[in-house]
N, C-alpha and C. Protein backbone atom coordinates (compact mmCIF):
# COMPACT_ATOMS: atom_id res chain seq x y z
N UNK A 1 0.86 -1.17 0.00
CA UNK A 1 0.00 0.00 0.00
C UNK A 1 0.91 1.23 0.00
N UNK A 2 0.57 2.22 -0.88
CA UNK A 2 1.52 3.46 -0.87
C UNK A 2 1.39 4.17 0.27
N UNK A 3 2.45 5.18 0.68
CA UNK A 3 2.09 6.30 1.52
C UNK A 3 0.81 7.09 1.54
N UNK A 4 0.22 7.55 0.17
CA UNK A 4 -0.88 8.24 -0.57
C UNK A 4 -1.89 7.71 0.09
N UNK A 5 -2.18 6.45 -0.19
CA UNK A 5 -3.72 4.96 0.21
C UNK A 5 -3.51 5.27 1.73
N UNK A 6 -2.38 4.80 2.30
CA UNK A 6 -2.11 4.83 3.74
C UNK A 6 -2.66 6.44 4.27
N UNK A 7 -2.19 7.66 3.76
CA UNK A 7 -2.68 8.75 4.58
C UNK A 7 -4.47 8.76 4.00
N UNK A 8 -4.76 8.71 2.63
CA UNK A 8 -6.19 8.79 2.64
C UNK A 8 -7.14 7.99 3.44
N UNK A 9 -6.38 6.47 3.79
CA UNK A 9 -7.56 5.87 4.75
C UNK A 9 -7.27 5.89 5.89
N UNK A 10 -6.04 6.80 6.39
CA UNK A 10 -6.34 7.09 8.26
C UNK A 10 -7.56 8.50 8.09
N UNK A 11 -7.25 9.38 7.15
CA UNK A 11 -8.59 10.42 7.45
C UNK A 11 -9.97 9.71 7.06
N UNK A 12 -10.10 8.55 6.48
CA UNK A 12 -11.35 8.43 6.83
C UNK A 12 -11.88 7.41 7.96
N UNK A 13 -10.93 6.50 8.53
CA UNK A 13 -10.98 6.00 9.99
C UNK A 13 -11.86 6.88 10.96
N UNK A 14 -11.95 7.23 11.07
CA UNK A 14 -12.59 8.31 12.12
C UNK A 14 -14.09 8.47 11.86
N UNK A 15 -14.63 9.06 10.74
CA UNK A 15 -15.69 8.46 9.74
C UNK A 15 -16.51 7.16 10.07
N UNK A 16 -15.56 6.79 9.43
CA UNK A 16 -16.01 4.62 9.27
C UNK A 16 -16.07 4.97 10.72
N UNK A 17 -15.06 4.94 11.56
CA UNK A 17 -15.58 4.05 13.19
C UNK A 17 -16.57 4.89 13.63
N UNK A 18 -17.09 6.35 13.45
CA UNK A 18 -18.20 6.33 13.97
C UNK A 18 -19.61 5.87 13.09
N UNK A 19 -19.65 5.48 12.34
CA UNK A 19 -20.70 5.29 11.22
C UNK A 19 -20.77 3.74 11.39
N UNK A 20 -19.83 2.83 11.99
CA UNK A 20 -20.17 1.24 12.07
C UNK A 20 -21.15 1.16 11.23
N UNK A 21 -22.27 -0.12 11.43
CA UNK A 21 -23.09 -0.70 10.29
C UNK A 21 -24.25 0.18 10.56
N UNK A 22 -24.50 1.46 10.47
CA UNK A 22 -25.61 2.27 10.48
C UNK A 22 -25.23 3.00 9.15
N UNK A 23 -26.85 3.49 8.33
CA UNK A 23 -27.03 3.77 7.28
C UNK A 23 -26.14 5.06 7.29
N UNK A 24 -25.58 5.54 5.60
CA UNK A 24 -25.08 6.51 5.78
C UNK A 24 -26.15 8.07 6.02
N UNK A 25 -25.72 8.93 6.97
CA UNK A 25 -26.48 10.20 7.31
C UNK A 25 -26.11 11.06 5.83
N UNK A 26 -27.73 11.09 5.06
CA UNK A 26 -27.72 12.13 3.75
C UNK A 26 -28.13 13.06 4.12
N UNK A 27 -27.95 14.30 3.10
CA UNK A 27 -28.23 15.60 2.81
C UNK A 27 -29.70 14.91 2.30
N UNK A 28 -30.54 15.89 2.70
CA UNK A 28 -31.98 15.83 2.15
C UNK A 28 -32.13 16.03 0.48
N UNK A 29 -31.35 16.43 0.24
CA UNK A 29 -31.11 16.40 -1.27
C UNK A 29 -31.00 15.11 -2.26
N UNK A 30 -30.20 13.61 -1.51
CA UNK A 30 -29.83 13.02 -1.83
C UNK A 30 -30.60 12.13 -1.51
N UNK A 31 -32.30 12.35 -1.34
CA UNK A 31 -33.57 11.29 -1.55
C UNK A 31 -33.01 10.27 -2.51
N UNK A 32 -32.99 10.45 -3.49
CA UNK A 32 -32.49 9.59 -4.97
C UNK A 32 -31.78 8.09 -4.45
N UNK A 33 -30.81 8.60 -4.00
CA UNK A 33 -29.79 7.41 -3.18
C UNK A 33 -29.98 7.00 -2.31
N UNK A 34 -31.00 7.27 -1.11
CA UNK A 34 -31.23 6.97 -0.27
C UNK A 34 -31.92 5.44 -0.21
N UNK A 35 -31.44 4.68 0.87
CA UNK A 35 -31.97 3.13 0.76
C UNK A 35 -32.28 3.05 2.09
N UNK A 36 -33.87 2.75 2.35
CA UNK A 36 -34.79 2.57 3.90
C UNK A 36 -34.42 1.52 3.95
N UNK A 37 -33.82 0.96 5.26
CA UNK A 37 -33.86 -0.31 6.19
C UNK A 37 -35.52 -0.72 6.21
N UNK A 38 -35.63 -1.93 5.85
CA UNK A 38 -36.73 -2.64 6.28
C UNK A 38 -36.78 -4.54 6.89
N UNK A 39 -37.85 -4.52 6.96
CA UNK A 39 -37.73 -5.94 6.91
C UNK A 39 -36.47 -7.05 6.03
N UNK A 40 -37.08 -6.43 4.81
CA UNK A 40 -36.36 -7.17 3.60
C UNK A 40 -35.15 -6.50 3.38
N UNK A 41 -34.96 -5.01 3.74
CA UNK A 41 -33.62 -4.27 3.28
C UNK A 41 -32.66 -3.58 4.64
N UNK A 42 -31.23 -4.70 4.75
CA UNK A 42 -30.80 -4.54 5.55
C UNK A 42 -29.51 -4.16 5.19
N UNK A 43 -28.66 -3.00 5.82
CA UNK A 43 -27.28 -3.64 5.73
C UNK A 43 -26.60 -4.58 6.34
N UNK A 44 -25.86 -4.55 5.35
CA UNK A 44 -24.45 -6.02 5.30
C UNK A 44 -23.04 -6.02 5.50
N UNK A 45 -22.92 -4.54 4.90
CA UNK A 45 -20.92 -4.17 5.21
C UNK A 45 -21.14 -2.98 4.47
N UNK A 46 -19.91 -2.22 5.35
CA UNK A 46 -19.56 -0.83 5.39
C UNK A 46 -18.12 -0.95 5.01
N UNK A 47 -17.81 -0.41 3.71
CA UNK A 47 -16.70 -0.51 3.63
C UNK A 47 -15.23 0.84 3.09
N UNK A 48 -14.68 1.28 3.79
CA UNK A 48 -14.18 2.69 3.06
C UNK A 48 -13.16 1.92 1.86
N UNK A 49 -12.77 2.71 0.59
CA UNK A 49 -12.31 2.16 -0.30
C UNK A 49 -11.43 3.56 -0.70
N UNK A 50 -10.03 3.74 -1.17
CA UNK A 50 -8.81 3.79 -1.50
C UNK A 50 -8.23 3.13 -2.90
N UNK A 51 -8.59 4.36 -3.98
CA UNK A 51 -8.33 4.23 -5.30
C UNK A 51 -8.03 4.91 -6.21
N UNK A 52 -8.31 4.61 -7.11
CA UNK A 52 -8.04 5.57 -8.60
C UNK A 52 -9.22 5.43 -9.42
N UNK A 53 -9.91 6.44 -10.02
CA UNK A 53 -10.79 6.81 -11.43
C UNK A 53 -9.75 6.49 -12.58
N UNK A 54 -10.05 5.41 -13.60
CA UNK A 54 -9.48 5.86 -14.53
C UNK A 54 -10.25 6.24 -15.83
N UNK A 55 -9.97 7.47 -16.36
CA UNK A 55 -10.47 7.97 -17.33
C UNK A 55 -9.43 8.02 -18.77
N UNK A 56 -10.15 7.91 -19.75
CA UNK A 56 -9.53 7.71 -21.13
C UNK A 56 -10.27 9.01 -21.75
N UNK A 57 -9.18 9.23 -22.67
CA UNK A 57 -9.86 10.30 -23.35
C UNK A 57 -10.66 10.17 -25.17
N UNK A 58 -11.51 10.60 -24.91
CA UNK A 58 -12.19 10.33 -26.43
C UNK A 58 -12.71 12.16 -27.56
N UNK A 59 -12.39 12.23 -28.33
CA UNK A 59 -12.60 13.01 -29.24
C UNK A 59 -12.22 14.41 -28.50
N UNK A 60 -10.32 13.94 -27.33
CA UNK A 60 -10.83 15.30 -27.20
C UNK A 60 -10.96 15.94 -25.70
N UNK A 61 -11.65 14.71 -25.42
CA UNK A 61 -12.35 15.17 -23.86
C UNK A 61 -12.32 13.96 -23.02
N UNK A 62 -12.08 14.15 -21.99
CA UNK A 62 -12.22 13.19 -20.98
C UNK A 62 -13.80 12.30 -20.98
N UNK A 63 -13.47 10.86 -21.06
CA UNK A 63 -14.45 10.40 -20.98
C UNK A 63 -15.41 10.53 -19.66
N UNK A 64 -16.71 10.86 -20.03
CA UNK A 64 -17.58 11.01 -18.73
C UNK A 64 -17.77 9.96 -17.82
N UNK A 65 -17.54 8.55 -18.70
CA UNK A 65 -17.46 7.22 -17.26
C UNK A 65 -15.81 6.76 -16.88
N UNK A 66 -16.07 6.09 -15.98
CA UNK A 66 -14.64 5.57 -15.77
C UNK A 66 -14.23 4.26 -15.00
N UNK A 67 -13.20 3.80 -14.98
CA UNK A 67 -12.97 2.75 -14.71
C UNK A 67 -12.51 2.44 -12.89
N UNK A 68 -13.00 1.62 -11.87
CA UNK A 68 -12.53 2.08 -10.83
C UNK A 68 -11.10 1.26 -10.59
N UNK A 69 -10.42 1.39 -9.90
CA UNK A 69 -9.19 0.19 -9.51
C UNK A 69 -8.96 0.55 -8.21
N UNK A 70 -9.79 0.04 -6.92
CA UNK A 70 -9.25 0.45 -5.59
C UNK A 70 -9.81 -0.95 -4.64
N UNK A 71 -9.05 -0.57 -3.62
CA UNK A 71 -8.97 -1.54 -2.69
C UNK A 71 -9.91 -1.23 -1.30
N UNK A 72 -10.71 -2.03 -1.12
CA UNK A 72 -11.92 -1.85 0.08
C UNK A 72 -11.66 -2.54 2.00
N UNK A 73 -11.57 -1.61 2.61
CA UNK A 73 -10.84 -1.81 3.89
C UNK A 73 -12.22 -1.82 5.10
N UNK A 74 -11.93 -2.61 5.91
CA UNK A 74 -12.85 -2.58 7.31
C UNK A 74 -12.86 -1.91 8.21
N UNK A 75 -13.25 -1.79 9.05
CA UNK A 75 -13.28 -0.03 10.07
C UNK A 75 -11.98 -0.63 10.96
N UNK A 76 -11.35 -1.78 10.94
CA UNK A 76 -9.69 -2.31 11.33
C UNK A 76 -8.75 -2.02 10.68
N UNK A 77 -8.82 -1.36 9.22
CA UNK A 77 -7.73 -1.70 8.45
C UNK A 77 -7.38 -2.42 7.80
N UNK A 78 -8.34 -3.65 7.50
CA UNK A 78 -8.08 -4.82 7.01
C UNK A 78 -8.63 -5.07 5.62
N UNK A 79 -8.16 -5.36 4.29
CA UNK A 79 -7.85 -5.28 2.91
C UNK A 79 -9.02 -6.31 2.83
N UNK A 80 -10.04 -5.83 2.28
CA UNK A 80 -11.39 -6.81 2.34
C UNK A 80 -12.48 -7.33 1.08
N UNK A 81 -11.96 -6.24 0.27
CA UNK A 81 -12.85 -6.04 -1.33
C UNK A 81 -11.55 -5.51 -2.29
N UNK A 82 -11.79 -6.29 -3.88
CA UNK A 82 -11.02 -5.33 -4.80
C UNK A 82 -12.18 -4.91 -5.48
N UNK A 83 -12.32 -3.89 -6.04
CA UNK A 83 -13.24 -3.07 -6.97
C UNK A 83 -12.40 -2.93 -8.51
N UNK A 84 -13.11 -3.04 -9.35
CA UNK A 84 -12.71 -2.58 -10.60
C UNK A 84 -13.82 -3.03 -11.60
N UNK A 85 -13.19 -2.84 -13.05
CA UNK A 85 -14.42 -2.64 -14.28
C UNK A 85 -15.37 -3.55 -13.86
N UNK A 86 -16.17 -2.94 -14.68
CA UNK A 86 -17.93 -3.34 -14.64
C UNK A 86 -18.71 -2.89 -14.21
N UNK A 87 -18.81 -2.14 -13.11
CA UNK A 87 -18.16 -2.40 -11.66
C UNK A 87 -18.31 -3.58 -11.31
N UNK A 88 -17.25 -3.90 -10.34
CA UNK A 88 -17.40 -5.28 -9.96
C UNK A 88 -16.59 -5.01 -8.64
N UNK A 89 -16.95 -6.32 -7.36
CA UNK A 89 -16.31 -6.33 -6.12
C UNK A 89 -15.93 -7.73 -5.85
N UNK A 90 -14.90 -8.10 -5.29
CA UNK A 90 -14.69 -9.52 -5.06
C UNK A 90 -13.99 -9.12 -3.67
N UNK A 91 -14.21 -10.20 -3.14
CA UNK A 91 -13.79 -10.83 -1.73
C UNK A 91 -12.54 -11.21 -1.64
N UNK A 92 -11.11 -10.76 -0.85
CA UNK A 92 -10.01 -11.39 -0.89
C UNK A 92 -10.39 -13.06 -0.69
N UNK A 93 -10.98 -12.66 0.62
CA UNK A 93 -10.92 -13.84 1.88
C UNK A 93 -11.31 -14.92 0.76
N UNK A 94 -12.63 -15.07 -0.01
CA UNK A 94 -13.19 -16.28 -0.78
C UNK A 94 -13.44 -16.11 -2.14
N UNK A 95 -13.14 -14.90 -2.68
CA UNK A 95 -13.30 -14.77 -4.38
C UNK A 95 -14.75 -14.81 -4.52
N UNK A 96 -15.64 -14.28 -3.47
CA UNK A 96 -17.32 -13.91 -3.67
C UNK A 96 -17.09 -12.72 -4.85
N UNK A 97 -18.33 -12.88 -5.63
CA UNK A 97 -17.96 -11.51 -6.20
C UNK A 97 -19.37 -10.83 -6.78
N UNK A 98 -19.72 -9.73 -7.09
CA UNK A 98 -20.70 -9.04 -7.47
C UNK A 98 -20.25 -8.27 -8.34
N UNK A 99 -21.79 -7.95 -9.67
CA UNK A 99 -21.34 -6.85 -10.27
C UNK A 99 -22.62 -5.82 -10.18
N UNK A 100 -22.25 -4.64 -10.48
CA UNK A 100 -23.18 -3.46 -10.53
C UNK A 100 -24.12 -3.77 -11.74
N UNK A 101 -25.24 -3.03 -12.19
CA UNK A 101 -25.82 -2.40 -13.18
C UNK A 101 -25.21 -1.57 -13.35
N UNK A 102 -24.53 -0.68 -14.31
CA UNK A 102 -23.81 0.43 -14.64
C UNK A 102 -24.55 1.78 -14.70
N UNK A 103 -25.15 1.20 -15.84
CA UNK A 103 -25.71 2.03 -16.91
C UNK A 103 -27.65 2.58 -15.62
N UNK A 104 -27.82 1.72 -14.57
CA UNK A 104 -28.92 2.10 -14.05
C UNK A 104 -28.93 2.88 -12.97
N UNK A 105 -27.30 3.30 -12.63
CA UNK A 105 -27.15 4.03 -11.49
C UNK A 105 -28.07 5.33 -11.31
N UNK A 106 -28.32 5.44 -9.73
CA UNK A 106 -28.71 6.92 -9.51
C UNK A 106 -27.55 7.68 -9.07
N UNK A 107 -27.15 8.97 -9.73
CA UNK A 107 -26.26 9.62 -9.14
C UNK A 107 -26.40 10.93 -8.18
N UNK A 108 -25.78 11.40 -7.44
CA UNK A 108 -25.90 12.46 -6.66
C UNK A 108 -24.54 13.34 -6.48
N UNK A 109 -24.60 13.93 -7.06
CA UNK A 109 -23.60 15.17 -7.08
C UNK A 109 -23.07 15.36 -5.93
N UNK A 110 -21.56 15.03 -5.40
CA UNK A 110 -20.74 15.10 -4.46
C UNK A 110 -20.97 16.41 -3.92
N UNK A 111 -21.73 16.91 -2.37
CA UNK A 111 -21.73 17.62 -2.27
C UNK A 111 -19.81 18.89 -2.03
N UNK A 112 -19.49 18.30 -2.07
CA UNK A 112 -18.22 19.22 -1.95
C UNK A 112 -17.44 19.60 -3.43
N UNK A 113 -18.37 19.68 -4.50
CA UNK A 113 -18.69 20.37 -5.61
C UNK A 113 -17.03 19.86 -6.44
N UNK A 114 -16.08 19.12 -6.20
CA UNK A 114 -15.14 18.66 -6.61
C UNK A 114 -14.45 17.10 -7.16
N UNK A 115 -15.62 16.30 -6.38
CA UNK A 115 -15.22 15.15 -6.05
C UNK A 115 -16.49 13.89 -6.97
N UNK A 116 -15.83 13.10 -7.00
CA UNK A 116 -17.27 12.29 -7.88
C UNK A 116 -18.26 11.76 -7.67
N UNK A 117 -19.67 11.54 -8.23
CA UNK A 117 -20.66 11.59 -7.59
C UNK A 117 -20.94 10.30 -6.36
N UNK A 118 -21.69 10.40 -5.58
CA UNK A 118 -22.55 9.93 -4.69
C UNK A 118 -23.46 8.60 -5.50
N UNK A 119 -23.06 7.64 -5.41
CA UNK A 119 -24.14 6.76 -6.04
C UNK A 119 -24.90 5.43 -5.38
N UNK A 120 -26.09 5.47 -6.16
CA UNK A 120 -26.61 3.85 -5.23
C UNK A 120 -27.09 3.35 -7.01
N UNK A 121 -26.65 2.16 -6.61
CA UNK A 121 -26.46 0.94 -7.87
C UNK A 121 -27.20 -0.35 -7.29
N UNK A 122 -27.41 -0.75 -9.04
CA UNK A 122 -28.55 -1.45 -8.18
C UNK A 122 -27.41 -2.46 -9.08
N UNK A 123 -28.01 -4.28 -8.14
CA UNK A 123 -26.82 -5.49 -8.45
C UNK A 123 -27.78 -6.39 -9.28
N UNK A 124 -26.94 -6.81 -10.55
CA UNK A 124 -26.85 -8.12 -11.00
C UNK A 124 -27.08 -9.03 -10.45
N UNK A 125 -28.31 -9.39 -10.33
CA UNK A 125 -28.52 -10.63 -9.37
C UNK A 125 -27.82 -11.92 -9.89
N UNK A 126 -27.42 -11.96 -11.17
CA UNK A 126 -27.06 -13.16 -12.07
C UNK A 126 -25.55 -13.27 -11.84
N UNK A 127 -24.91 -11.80 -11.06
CA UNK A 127 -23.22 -12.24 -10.85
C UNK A 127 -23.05 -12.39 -9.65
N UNK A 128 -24.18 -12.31 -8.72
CA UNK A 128 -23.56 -11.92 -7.04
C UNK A 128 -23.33 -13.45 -6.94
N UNK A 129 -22.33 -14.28 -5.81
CA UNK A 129 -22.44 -15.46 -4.89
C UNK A 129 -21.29 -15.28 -3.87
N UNK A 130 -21.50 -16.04 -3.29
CA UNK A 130 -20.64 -16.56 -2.36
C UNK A 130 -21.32 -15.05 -0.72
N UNK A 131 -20.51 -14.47 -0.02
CA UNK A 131 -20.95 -13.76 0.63
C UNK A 131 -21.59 -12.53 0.50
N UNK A 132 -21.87 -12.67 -1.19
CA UNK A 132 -22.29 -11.08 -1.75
C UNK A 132 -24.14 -11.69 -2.05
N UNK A 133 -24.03 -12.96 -2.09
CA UNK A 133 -25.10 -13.78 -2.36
C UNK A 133 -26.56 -13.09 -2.57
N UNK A 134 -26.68 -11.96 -1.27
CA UNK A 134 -27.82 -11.71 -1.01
C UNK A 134 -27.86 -10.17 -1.58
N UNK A 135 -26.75 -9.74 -1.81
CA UNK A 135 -26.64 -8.26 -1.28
C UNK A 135 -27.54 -7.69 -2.84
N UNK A 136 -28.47 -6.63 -2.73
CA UNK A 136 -29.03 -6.73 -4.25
C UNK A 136 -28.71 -4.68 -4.52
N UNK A 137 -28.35 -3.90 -3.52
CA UNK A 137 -27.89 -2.94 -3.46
C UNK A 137 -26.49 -2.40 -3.14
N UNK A 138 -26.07 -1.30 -3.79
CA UNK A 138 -24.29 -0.98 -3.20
C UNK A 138 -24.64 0.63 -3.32
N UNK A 139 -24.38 1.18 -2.44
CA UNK A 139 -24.32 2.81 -2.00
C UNK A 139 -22.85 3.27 -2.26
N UNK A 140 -22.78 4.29 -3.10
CA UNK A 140 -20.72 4.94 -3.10
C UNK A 140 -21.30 6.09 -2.40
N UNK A 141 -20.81 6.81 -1.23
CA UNK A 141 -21.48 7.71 -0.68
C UNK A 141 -19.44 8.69 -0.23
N UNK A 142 -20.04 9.80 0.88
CA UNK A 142 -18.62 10.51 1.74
C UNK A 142 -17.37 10.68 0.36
N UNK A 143 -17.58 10.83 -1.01
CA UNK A 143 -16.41 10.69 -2.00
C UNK A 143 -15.42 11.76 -1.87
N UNK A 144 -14.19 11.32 -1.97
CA UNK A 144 -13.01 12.44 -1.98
C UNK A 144 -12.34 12.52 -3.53
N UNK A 145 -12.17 13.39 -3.75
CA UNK A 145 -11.61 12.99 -5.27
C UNK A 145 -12.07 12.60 -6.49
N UNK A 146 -11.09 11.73 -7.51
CA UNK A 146 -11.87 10.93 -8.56
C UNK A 146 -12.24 11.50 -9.70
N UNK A 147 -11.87 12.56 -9.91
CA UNK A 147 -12.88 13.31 -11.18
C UNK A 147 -11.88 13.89 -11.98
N UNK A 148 -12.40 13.48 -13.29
CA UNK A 148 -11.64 13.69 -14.37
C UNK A 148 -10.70 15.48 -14.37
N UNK A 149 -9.80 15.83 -14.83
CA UNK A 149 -9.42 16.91 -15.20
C UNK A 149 -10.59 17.82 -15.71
N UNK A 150 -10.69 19.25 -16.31
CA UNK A 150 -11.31 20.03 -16.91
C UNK A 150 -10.60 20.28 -18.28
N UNK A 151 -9.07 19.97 -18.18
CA UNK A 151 -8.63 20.59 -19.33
C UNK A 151 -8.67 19.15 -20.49
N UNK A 152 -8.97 19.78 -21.78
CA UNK A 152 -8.62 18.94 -22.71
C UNK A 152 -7.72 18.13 -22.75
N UNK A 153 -7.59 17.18 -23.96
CA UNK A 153 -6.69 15.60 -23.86
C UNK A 153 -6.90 15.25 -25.00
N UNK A 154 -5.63 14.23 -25.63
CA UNK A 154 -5.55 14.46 -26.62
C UNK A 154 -5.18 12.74 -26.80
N UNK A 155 -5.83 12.14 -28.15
CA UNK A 155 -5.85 10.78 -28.15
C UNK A 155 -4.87 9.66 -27.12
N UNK A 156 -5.87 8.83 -27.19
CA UNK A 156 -5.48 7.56 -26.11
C UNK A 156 -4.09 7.94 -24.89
N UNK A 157 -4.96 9.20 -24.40
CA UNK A 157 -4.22 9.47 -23.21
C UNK A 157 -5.37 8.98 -21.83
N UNK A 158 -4.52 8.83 -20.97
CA UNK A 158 -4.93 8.30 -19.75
C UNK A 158 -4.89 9.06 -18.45
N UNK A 159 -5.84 9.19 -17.75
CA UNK A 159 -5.96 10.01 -16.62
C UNK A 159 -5.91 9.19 -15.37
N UNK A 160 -5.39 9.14 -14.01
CA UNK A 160 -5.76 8.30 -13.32
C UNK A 160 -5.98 9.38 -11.96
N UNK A 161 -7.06 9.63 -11.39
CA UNK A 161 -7.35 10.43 -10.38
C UNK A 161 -7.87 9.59 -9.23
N UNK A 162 -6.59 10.17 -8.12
CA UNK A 162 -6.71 9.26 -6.60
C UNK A 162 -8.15 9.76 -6.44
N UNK A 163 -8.91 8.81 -5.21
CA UNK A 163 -10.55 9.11 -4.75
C UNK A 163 -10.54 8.07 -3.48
N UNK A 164 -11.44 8.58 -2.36
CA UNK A 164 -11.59 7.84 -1.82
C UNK A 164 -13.25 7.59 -1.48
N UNK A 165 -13.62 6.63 -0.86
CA UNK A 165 -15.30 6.84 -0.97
C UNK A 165 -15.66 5.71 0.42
N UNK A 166 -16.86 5.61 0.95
CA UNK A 166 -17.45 4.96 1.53
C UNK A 166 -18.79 4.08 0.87
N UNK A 167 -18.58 2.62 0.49
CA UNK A 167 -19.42 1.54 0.38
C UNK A 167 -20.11 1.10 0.84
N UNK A 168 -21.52 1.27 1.06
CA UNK A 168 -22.60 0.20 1.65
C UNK A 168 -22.87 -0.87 1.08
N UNK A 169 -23.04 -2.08 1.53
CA UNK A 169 -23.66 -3.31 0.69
C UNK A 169 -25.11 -3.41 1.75
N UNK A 170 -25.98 -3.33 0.81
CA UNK A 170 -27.34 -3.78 1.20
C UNK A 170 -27.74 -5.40 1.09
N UNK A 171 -28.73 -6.01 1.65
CA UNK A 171 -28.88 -7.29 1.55
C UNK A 171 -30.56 -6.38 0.78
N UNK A 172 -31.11 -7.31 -0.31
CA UNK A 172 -32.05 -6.74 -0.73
C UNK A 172 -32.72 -7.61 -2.00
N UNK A 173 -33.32 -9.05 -1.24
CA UNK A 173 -33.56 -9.87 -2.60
C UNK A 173 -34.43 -9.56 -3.46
């Protein structure tokens, strides 16, 4: 783990340990993303995550989606999820793995007007197993970073912008 990963996930330690497995506290704004605990909809794991956006550039301009590549930690410190394309999450411990809907996300504009959006995604029921089995929601909420440049780019150049974020997994058949 670099120095970089290492200082971004002691500032959000503090965060995570007071937030344990309770829903994340939204801005009233961010109805959209918001996911009610019920009977059927519970959380499952809280996880802060330590990464990179990667963005490619097309005609010009930074592409508006991007690719994630970061590593998902427990309110211990302990290396627990990899994230990357598709989105997708897998389990060190057992190679469980889940993927997002992409394209069905709700987004919510990072309130700290810099950083990338706020999202709740809904899951592939056809890729989740093993300890992701149940989980049918994932919340990206608290984001630091992540967001493409403003300035132009110029063929098959590559952007990679550090981000850090907080993960909910919902159980939600």
């Amino acid at each position: 783990m670099t120095a970089r990963n290492l200082y971004l996930l002691g500032l959000l330690a503090v965060p995570m340990a007071a937030q344990s497995l309770d829903p994340p506290v939204l801005p009233a704004a961010a109805k959209a993303i918001e996911v009610e605990p019920s009977a059927s909809v519970k959380l499952k794991y809280v996880f802060v995550a330590v990464g990179k956006q990667i963005y490619q550039c097309e005609n010009g301009a930074w592409a508006k989606s991007s690719t994630p590549e970061a590593t998902l930690y427990d309110m211990n410190s302990n290396l627990k999820i990899r994230h990357g394309a598709g989105p997708s999450w897998t389990m060190v411990s057992d190679n469980s793995t889940i993927k997002a809907i992409g394209p069905t996300a709700v987004h919510f504009a990072s309130p700290d007007g810099v950083s990338i959006d706020w999202l709740k995604l809904s899951v592939d029921k056809a890729s989740r197993n093993g300890a992701f089995g149940d989980v049918g929601t994932i919340q990206r909420v608290y984001t630091g970073g992540g967001k493409a440049p403003a300035m132009a780019c110029t063929a098959n150049q590559v952007y990679e912008s550090a981000y850090s974020a907080h993960y909910y997994f919902w159980i939600a058949n």
